[in-house]
PDB file of N, CA and C in Angstrom:
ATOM      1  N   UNK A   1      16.937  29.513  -1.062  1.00  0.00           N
ATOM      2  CA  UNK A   1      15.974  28.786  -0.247  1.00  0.00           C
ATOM      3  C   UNK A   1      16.042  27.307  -0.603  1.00  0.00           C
ATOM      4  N   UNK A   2      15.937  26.656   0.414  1.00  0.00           N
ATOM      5  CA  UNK A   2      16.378  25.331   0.352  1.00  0.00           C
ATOM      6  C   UNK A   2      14.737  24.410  -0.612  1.00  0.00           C
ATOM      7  N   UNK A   3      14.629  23.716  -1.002  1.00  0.00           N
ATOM      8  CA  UNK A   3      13.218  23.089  -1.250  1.00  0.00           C
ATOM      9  C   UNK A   3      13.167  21.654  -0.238  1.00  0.00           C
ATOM     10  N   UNK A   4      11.345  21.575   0.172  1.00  0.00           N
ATOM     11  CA  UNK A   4      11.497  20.453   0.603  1.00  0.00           C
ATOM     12  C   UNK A   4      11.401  18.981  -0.203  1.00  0.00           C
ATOM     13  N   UNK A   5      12.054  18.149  -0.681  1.00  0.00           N
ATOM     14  CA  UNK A   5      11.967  17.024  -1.497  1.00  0.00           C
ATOM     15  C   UNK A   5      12.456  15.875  -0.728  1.00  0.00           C
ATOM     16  N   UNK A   6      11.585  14.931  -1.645  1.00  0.00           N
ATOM     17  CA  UNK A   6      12.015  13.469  -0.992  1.00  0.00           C
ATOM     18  C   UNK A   6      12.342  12.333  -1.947  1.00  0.00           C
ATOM     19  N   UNK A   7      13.739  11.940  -2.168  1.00  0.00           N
ATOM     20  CA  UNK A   7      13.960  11.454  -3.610  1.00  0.00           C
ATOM     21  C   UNK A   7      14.647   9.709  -3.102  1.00  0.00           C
ATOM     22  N   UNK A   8      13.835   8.658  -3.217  1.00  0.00           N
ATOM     23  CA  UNK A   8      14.208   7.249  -2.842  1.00  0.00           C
ATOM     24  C   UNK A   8      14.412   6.361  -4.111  1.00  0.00           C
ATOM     25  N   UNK A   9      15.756   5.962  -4.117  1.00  0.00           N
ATOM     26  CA  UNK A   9      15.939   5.058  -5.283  1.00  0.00           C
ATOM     27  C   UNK A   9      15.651   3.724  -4.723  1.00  0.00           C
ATOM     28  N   UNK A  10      15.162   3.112  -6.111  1.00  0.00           N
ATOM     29  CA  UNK A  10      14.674   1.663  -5.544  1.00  0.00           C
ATOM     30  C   UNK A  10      13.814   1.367  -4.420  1.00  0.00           C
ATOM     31  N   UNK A  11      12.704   2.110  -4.331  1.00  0.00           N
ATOM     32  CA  UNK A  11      11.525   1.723  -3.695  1.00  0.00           C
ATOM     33  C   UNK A  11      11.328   0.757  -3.135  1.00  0.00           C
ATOM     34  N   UNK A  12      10.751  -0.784  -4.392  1.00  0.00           N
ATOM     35  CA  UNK A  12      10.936  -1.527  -3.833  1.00  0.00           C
ATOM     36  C   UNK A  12      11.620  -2.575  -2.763  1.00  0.00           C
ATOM     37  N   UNK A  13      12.578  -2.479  -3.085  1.00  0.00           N
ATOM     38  CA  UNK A  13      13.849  -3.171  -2.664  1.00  0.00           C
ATOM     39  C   UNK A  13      14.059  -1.975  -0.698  1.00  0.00           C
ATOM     40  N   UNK A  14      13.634  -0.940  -0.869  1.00  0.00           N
ATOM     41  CA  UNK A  14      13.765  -0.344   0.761  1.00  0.00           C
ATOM     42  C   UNK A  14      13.565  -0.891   1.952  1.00  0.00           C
ATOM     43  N   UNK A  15      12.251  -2.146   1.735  1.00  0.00           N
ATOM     44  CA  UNK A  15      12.067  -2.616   3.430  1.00  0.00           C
ATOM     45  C   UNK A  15      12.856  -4.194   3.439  1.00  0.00           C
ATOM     46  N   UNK A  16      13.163  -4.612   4.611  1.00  0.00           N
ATOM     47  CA  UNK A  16      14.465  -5.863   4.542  1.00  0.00           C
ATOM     48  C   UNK A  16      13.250  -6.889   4.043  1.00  0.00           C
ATOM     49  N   UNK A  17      13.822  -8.352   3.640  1.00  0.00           N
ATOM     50  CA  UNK A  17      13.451  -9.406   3.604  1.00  0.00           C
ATOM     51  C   UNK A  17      12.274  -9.363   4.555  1.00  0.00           C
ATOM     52  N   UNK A  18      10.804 -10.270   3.891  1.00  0.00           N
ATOM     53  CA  UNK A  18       9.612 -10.187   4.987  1.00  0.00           C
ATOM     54  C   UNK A  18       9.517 -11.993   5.650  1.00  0.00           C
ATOM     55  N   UNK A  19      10.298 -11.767   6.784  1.00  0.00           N
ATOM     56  CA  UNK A  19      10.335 -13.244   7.435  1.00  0.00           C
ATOM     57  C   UNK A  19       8.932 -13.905   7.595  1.00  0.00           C
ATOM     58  N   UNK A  20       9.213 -15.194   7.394  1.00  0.00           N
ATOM     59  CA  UNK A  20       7.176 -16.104   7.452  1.00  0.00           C
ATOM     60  C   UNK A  20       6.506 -15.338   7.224  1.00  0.00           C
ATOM     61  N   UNK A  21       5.505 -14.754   8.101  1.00  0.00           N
ATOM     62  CA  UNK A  21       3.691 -14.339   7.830  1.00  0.00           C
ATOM     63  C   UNK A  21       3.705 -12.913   8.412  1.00  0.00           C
ATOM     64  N   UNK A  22       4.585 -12.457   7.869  1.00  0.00           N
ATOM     65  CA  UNK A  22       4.746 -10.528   8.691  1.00  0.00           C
ATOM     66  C   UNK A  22       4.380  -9.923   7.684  1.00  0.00           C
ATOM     67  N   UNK A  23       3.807  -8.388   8.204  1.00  0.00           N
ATOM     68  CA  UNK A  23       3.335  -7.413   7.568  1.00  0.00           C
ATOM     69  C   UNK A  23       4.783  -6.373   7.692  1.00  0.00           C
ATOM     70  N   UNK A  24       5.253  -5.938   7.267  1.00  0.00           N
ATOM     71  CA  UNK A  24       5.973  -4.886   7.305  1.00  0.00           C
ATOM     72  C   UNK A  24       5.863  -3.110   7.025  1.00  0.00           C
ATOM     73  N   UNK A  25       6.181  -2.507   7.602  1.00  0.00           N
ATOM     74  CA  UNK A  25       5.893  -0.689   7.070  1.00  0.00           C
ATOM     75  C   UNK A  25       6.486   0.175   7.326  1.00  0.00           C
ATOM     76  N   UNK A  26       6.929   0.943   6.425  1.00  0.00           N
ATOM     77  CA  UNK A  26       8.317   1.847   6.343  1.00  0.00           C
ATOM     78  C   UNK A  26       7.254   3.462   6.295  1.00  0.00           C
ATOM     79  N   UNK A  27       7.256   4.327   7.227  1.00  0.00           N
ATOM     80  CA  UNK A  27       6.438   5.480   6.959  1.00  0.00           C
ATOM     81  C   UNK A  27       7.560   6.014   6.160  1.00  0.00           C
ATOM     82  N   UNK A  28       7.242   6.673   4.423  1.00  0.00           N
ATOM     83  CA  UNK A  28       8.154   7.892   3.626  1.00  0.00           C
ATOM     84  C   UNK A  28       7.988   9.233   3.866  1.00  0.00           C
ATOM     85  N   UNK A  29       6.849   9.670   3.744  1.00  0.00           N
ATOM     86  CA  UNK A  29       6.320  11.091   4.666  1.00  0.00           C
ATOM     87  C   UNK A  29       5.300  11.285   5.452  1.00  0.00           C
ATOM     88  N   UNK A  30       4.984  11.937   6.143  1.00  0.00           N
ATOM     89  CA  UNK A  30       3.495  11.920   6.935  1.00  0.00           C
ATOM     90  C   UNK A  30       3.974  13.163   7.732  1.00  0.00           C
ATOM     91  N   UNK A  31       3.002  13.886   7.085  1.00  0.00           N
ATOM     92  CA  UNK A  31       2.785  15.730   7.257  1.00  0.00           C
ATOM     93  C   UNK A  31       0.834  15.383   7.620  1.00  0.00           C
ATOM     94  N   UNK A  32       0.667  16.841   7.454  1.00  0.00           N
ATOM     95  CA  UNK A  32      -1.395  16.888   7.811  1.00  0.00           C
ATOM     96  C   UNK A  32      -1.455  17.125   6.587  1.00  0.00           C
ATOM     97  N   UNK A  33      -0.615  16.683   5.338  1.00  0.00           N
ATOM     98  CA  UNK A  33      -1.571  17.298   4.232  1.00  0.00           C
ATOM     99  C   UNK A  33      -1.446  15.650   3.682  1.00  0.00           C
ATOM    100  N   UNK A  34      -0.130  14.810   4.134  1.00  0.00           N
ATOM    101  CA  UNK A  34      -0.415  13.594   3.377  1.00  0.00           C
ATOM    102  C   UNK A  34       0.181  12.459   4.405  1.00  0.00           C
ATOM    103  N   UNK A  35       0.014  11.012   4.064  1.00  0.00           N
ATOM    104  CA  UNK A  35       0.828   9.917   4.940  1.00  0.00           C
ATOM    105  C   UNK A  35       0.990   9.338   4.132  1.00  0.00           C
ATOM    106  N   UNK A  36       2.234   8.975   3.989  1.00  0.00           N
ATOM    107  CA  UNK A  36       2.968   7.571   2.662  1.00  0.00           C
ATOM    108  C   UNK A  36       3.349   6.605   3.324  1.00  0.00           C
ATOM    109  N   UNK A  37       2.990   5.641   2.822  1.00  0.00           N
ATOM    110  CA  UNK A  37       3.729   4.408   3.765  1.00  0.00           C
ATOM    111  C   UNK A  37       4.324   3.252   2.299  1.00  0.00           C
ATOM    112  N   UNK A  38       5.390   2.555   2.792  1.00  0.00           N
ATOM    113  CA  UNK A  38       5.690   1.448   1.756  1.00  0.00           C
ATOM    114  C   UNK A  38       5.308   0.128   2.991  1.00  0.00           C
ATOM    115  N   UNK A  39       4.796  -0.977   2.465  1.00  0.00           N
ATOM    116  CA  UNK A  39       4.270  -1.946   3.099  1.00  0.00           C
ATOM    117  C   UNK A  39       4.711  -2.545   2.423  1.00  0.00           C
ATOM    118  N   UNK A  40       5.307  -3.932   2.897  1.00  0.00           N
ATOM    119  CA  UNK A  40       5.647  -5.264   2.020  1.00  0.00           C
ATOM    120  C   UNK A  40       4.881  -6.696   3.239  1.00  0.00           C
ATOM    121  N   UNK A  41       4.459  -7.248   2.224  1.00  0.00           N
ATOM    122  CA  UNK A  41       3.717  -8.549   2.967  1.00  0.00           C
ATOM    123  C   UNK A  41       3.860  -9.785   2.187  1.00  0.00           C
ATOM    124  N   UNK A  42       4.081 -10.892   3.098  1.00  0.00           N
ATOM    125  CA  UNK A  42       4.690 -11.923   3.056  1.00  0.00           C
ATOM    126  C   UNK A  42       3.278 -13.012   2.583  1.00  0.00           C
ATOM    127  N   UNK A  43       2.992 -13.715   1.491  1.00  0.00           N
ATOM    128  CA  UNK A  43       2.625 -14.318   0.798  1.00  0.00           C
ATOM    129  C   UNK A  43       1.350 -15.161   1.643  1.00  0.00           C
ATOM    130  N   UNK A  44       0.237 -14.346   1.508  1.00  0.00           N
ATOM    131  CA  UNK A  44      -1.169 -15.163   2.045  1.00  0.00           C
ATOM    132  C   UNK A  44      -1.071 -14.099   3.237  1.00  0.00           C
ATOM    133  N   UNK A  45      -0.498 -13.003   3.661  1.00  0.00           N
ATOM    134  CA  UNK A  45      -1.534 -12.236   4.706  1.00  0.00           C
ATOM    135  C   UNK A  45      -2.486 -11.248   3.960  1.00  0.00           C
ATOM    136  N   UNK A  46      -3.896 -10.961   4.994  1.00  0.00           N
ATOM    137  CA  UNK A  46      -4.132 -10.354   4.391  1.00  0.00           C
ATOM    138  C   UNK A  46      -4.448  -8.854   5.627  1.00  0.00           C
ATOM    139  N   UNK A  47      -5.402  -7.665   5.266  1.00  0.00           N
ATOM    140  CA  UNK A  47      -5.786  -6.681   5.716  1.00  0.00           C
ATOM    141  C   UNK A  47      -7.555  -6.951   5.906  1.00  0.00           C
ATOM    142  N   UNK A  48      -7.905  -7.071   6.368  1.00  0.00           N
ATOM    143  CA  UNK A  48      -9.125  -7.322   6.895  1.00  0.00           C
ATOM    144  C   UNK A  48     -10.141  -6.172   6.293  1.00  0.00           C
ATOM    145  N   UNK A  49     -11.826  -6.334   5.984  1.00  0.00           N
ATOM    146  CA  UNK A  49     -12.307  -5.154   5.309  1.00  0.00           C
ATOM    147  C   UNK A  49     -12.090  -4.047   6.765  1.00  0.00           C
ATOM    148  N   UNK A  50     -11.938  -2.678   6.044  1.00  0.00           N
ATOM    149  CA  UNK A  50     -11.839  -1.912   6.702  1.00  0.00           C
ATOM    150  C   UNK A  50     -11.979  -0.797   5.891  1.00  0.00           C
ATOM    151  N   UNK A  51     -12.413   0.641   6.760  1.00  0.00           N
ATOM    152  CA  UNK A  51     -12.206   2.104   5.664  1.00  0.00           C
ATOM    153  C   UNK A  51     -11.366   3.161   6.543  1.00  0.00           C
ATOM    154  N   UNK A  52     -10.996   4.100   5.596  1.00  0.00           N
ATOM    155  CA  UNK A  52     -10.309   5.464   5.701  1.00  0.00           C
ATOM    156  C   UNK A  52     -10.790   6.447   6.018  1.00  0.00           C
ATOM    157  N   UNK A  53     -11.310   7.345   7.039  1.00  0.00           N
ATOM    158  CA  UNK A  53     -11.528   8.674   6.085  1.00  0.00           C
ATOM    159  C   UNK A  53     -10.889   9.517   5.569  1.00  0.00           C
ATOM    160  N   UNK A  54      -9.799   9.085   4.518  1.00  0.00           N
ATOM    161  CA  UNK A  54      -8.793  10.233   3.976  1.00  0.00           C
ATOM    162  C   UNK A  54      -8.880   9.321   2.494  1.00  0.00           C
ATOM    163  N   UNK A  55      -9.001  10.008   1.401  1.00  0.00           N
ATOM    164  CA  UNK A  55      -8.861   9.534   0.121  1.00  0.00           C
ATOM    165  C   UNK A  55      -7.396   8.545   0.028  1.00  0.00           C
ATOM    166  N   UNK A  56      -6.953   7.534  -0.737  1.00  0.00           N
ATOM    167  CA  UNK A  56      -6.472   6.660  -0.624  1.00  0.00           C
ATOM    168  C   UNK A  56      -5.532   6.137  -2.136  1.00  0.00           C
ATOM    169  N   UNK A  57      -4.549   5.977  -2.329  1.00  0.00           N
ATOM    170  CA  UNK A  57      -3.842   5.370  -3.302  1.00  0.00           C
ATOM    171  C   UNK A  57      -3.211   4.562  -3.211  1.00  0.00           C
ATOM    172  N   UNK A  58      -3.683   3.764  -3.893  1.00  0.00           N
ATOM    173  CA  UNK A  58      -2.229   2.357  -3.718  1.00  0.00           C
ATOM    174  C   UNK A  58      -1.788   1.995  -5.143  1.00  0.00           C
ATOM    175  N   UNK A  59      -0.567   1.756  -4.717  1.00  0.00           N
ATOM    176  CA  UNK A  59       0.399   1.212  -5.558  1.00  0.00           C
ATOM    177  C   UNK A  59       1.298   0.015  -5.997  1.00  0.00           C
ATOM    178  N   UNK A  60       0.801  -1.331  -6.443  1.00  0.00           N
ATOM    179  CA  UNK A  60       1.217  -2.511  -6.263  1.00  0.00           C
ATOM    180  C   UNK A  60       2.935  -2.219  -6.854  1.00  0.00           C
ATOM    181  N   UNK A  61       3.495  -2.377  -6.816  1.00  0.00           N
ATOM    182  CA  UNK A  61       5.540  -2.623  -7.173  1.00  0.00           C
ATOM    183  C   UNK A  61       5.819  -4.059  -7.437  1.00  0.00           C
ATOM    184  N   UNK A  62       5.340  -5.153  -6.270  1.00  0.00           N
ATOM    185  CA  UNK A  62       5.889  -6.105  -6.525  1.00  0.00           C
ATOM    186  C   UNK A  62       4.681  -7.439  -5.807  1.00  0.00           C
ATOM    187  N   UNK A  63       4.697  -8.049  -6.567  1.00  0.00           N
ATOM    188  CA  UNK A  63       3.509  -9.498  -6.018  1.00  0.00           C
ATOM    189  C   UNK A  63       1.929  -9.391  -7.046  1.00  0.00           C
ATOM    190  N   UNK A  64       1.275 -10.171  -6.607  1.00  0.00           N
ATOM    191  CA  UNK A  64      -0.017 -10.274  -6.792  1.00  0.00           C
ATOM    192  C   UNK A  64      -0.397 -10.420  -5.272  1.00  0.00           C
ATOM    193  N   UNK A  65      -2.068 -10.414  -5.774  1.00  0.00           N
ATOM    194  CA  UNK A  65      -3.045 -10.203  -4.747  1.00  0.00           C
ATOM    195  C   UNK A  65      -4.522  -9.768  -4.760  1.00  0.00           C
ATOM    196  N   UNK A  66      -5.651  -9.877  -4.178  1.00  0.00           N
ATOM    197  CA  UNK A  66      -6.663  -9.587  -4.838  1.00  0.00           C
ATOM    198  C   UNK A  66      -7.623  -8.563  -3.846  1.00  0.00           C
ATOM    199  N   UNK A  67      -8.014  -7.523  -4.277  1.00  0.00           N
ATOM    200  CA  UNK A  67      -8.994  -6.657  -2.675  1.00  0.00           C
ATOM    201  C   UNK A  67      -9.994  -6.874  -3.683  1.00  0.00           C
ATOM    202  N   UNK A  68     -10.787  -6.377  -2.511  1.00  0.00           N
ATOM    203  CA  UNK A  68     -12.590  -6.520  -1.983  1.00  0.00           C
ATOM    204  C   UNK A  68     -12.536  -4.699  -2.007  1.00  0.00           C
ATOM    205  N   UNK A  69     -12.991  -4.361  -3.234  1.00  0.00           N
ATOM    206  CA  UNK A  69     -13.504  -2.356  -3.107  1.00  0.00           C
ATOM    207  C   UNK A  69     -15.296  -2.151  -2.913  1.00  0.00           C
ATOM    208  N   UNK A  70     -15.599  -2.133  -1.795  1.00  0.00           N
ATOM    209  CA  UNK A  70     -17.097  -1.875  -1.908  1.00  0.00           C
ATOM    210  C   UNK A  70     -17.407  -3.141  -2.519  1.00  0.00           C
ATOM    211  N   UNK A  71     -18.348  -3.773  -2.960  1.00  0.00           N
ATOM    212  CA  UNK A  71     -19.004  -4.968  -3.290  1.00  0.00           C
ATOM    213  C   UNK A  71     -17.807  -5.265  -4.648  1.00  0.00           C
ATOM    214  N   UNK A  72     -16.930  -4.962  -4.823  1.00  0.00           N
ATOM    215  CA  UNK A  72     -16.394  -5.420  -6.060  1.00  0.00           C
ATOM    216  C   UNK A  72     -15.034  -6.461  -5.606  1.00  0.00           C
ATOM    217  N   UNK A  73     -14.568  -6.973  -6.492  1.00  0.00           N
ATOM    218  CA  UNK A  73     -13.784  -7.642  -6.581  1.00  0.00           C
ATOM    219  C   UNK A  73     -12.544  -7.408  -7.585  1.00  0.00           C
ATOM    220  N   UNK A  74     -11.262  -7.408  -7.431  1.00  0.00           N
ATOM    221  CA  UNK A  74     -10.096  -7.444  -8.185  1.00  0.00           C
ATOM    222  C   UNK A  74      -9.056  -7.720  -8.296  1.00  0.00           C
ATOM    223  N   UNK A  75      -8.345  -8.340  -9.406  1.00  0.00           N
ATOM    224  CA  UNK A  75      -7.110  -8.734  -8.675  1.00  0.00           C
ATOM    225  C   UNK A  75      -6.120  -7.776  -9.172  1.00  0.00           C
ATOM    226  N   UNK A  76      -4.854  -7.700  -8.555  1.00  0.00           N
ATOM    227  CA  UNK A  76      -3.916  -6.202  -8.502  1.00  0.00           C
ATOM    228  C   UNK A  76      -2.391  -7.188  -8.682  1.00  0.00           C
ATOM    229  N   UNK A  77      -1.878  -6.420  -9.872  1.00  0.00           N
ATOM    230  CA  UNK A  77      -0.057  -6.923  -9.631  1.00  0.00           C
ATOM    231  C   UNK A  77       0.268  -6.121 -10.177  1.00  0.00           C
ATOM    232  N   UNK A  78       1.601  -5.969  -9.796  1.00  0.00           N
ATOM    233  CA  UNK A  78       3.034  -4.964 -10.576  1.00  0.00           C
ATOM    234  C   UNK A  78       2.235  -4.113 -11.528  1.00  0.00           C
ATOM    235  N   UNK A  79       2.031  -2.880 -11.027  1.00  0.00           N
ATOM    236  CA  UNK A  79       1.630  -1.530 -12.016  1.00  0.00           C
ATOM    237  C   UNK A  79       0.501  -1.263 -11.664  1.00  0.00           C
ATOM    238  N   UNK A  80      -0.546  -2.409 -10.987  1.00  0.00           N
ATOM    239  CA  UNK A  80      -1.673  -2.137 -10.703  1.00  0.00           C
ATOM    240  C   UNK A  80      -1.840  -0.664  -9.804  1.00  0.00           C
ATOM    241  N   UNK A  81      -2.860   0.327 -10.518  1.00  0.00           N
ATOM    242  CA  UNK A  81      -3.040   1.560  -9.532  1.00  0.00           C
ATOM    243  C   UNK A  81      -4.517   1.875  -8.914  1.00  0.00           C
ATOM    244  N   UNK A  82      -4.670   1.905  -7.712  1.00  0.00           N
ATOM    245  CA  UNK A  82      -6.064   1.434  -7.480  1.00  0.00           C
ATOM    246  C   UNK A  82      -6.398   3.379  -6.027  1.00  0.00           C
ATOM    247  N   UNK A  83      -7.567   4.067  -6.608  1.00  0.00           N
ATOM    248  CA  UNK A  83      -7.790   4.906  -6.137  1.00  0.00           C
ATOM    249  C   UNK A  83      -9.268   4.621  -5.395  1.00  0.00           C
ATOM    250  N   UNK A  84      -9.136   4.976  -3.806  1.00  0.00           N
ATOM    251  CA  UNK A  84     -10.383   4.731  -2.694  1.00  0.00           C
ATOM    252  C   UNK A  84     -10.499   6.188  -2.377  1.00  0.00           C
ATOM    253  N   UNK A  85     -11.755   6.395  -2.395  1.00  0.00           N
ATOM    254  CA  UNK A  85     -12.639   7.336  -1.873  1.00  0.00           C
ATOM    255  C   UNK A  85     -12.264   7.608  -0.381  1.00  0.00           C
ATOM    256  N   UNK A  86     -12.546   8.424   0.661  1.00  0.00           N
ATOM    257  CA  UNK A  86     -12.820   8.175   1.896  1.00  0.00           C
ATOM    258  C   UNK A  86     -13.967   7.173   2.200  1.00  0.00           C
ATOM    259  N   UNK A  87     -14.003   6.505   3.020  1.00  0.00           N
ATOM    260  CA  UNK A  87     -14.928   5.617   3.242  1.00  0.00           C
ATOM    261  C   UNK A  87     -15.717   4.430   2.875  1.00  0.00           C
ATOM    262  N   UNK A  88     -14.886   4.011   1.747  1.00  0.00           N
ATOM    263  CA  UNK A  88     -14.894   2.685   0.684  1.00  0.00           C
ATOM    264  C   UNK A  88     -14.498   1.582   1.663  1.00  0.00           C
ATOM    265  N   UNK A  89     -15.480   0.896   1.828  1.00  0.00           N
ATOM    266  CA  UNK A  89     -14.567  -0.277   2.344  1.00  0.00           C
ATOM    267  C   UNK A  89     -13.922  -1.151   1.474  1.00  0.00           C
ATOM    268  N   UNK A  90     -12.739  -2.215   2.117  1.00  0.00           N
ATOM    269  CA  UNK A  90     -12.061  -2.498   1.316  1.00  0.00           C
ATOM    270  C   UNK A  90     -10.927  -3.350   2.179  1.00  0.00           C
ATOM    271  N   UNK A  91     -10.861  -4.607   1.067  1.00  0.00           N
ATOM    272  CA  UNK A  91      -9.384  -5.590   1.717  1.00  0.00           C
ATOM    273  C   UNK A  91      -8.681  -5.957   0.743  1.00  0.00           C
ATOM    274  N   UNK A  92      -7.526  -6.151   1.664  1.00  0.00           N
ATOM    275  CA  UNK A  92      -6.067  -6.779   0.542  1.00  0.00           C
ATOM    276  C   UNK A  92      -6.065  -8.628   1.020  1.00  0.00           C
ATOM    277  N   UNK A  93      -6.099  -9.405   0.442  1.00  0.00           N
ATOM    278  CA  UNK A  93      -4.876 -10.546   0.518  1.00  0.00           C
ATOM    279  C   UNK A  93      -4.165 -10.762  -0.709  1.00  0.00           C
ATOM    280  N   UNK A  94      -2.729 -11.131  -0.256  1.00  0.00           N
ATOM    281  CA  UNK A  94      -1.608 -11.037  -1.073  1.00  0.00           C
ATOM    282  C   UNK A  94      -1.917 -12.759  -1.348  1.00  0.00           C
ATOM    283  N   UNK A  95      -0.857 -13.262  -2.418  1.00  0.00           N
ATOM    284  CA  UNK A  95      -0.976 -14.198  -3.270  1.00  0.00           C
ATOM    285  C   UNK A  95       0.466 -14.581  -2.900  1.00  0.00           C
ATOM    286  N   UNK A  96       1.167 -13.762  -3.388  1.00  0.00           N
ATOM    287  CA  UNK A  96       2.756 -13.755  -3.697  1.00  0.00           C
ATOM    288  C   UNK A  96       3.377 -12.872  -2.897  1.00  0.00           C
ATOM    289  N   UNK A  97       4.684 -12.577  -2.513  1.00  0.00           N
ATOM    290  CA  UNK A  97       5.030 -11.949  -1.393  1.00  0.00           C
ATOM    291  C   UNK A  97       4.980 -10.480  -2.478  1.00  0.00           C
ATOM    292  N   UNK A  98       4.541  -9.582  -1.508  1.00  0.00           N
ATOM    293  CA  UNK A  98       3.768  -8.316  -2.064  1.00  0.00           C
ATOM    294  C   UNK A  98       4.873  -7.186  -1.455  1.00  0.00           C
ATOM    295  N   UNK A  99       4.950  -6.081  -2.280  1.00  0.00           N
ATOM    296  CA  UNK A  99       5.130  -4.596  -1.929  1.00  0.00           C
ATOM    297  C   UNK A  99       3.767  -4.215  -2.336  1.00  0.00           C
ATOM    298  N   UNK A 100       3.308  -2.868  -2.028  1.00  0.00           N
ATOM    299  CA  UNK A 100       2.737  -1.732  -2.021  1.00  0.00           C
ATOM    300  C   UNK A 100       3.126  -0.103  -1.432  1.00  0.00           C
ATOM    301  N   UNK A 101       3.003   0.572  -1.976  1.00  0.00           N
ATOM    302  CA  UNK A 101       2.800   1.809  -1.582  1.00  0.00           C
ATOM    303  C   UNK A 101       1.521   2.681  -1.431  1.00  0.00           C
ATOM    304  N   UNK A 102       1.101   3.279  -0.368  1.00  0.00           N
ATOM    305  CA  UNK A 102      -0.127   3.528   0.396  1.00  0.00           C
ATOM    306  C   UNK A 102       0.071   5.151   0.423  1.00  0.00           C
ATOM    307  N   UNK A 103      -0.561   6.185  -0.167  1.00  0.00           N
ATOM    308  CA  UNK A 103      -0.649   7.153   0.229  1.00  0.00           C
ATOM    309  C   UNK A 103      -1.712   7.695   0.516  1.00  0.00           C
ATOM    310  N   UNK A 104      -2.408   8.260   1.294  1.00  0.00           N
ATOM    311  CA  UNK A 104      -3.277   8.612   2.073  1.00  0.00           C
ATOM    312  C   UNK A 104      -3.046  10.206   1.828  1.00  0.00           C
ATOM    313  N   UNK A 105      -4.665  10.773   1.630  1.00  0.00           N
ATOM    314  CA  UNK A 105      -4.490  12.593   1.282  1.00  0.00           C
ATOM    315  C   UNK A 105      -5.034  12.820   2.282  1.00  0.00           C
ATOM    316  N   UNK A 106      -4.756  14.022   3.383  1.00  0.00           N
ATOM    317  CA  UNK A 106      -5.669  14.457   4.204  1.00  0.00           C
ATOM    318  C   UNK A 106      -6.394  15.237   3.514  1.00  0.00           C
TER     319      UNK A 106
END
């Protein structure tokens, strides 16, 4: 029996160069049990507050940047691991040209 796996070397480095003020997003899996996305963003955009209803992980790889979690404040770089509730509101602006990885649990 075959298994299902998903094995990506060099993560970061997967989505091309992020030209001027673009958001970029590479979907890795997205089944009903999960959605992965790799996002890379180009230095000063940001994500506006907004919420999920699906529990939430992110994963900084590459840049700085600072979100807004519910009334809090933080800033996030390389290693930073940051876990949202369903329904947390919450924003990104990047600093430095940014990766992340976004997985979303249904």
């Amino acid at each position: 029996m075959t298994e299902n796996y998903i094995v990506i070397d060099e993560l970061v480095n997967r989505l091309p160069a992020i030209p001027g003020d673009a958001v970029l997003s590479q979907s890795l899996k997205k089944d009903d049990q999960v959605d992965i996305t790799l996002f890379s963003f180009a230095a000063g955009q940001e994500l506006t507050e907004h919420t999920s209803p699906y529990l939430a992980i992110l994963e900084v790889l590459k840049g700085e940047g600072s979100m807004t979690l519910g009334a809090d404040s933080v800033e996030i770089k390389p290693g930073s691991w940051v876990y949202m509730p369903p329904n947390l509101p919450h924003s990104l602006k990047t600093k430095t040209p940014f990766v992340m990885l976004l997985t979303l649990v249904k």
